[in-house]
C-alpha atoms as a PDB file:
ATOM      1  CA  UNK A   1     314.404 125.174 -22.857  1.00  0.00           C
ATOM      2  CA  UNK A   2     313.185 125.452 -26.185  1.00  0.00           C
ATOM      3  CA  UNK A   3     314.535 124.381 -29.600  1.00  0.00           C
ATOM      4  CA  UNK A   4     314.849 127.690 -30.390  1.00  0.00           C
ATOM      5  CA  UNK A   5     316.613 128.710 -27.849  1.00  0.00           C
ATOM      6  CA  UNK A   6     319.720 126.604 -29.106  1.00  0.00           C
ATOM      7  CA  UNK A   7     320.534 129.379 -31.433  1.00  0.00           C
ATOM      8  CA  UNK A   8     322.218 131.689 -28.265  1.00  0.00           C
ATOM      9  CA  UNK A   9     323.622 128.503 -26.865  1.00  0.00           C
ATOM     10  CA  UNK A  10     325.274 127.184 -30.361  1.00  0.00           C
ATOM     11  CA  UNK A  11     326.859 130.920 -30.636  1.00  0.00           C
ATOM     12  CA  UNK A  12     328.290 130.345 -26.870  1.00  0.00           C
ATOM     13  CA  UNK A  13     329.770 126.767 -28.103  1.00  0.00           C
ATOM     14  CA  UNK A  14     331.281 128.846 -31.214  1.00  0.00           C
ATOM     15  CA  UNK A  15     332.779 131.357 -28.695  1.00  0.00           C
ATOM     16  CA  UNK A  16     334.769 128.795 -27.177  1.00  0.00           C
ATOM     17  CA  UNK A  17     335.664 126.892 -30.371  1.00  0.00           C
ATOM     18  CA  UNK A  18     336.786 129.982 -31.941  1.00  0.00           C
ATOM     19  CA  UNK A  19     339.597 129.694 -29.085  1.00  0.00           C
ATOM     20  CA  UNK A  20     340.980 126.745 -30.780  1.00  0.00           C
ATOM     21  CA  UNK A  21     340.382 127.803 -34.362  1.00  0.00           C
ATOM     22  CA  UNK A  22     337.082 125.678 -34.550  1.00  0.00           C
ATOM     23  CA  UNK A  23     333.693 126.150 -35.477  1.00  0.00           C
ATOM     24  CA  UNK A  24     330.547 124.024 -35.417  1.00  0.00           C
ATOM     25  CA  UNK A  25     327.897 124.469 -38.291  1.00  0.00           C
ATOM     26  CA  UNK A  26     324.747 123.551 -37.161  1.00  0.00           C
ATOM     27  CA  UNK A  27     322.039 121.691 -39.433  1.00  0.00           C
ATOM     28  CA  UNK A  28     318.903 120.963 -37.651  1.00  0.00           C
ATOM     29  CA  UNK A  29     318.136 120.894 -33.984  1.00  0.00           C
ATOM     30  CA  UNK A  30     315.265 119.155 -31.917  1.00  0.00           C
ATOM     31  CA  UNK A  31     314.046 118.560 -28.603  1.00  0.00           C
ATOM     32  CA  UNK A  32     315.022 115.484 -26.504  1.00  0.00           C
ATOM     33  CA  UNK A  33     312.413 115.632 -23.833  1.00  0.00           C
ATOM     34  CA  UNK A  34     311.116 118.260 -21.880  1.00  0.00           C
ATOM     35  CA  UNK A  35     314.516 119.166 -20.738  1.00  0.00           C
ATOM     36  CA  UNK A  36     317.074 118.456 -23.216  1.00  0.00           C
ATOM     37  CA  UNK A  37     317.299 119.536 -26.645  1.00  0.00           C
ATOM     38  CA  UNK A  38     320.144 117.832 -29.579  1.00  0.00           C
ATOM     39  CA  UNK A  39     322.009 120.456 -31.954  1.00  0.00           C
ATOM     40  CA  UNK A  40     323.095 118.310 -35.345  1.00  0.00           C
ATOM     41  CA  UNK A  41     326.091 119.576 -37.246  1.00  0.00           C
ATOM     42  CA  UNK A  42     329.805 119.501 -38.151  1.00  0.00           C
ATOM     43  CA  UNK A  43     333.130 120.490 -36.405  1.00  0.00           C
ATOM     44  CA  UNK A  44     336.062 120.538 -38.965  1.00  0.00           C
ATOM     45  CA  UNK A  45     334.425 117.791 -41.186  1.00  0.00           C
ATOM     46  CA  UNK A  46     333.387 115.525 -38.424  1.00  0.00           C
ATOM     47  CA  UNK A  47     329.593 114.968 -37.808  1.00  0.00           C
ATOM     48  CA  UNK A  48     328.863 116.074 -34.415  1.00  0.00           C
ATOM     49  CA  UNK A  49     325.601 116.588 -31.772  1.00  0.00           C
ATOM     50  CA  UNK A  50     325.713 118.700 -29.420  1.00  0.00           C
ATOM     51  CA  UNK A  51     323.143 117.575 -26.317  1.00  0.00           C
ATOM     52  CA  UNK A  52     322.150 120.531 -24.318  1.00  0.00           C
ATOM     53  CA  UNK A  53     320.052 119.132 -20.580  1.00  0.00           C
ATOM     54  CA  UNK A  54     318.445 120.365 -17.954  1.00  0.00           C
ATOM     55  CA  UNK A  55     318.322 118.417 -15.104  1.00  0.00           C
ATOM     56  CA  UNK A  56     315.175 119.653 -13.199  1.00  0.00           C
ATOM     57  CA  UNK A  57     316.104 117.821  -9.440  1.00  0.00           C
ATOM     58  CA  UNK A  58     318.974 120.184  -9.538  1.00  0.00           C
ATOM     59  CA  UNK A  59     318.442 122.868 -11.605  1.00  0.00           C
ATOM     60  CA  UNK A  60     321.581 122.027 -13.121  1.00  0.00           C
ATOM     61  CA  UNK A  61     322.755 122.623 -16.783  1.00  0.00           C
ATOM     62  CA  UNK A  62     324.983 120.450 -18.687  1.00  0.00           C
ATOM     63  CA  UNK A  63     326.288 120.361 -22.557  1.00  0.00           C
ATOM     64  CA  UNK A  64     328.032 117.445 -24.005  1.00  0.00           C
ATOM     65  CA  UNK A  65     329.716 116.815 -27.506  1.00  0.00           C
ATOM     66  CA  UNK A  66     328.559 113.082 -29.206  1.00  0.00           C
ATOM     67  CA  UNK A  67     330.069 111.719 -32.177  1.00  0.00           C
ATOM     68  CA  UNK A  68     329.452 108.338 -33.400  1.00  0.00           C
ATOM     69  CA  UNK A  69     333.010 108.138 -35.035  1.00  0.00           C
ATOM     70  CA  UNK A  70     334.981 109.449 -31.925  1.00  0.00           C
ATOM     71  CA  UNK A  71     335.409 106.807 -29.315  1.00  0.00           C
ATOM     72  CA  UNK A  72     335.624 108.217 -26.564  1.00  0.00           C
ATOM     73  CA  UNK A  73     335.109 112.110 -25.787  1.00  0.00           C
ATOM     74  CA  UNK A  74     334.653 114.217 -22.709  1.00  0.00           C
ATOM     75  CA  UNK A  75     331.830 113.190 -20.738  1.00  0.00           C
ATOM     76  CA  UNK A  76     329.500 116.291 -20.419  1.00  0.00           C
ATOM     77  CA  UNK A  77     329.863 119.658 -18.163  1.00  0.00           C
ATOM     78  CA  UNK A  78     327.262 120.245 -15.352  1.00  0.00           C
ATOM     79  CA  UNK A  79     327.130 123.608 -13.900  1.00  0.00           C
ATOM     80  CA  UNK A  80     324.019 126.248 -12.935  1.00  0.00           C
ATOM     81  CA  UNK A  81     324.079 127.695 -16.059  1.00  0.00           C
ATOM     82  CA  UNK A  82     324.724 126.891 -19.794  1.00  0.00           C
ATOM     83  CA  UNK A  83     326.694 129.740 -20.299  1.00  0.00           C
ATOM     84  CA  UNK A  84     328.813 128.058 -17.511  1.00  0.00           C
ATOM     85  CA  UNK A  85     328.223 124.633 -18.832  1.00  0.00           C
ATOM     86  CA  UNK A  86     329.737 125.519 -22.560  1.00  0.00           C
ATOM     87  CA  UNK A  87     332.490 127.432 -20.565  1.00  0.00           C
ATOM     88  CA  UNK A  88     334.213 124.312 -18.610  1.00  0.00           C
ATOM     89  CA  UNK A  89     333.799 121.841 -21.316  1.00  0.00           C
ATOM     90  CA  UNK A  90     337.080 120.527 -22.666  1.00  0.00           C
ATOM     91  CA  UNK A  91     336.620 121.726 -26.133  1.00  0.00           C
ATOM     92  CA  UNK A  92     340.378 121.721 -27.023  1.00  0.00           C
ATOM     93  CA  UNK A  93     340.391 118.102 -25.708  1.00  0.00           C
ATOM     94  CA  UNK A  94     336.970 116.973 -27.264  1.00  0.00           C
ATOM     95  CA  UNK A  95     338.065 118.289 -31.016  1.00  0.00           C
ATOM     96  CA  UNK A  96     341.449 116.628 -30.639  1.00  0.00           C
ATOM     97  CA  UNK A  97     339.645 113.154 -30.509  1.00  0.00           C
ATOM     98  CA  UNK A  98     337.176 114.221 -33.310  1.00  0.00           C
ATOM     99  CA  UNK A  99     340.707 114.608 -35.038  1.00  0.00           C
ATOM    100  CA  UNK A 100     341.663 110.971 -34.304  1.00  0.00           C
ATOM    101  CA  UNK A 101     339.456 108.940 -36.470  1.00  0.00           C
END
């Protein structure tokens, strides 16, 4: 996965956030590793990353939400693809505890 190739995944996170009347606004992205790449931006005011990761053992995708203000937020979605991934994260759940500090 490529840097660059956060822009389709991003607009797949916004998909789902437009569910719940949220939207993330993305600032700068970079890779991780060789297999992970971080997405830096805001959801409703709160500075957010969003950590997309390839696991290569098992060809398995996940996507997590990290906020250094939020205590505690869903711990990431695994699944064979990202579109999956971004699809069975708890994104209701995850901006409710963005909303909490």
């Amino acid at each position: 996965m490529t840097v660059l190739g956060t822009e389709t995944l991003v607009q797949l996170v916004n998909d789902e956030l437009a569910l719940i009347g949220a939207e993330f606004a993305s600032a700068m992205a970079k890779p991780t590793g060789p297999f992970s790449s971080v997405v830096f931006g805001i959801i409703d005011g709160h500075h957010v990353q969003l950590h997309f990761l390839t696991e290569p053992a098992t060809d398995m995708s996940s996507v997590l939400l990290a906020s250094k203000a939020a205590e505690v937020l869903p711990d990431r979605s695994a699944a064979p693809t990202f579109e999956e991934a971004i699809q069975e994260y708890p994104w209701a759940e995850a901006v409710d505890a963005l909303e909490l500090d």
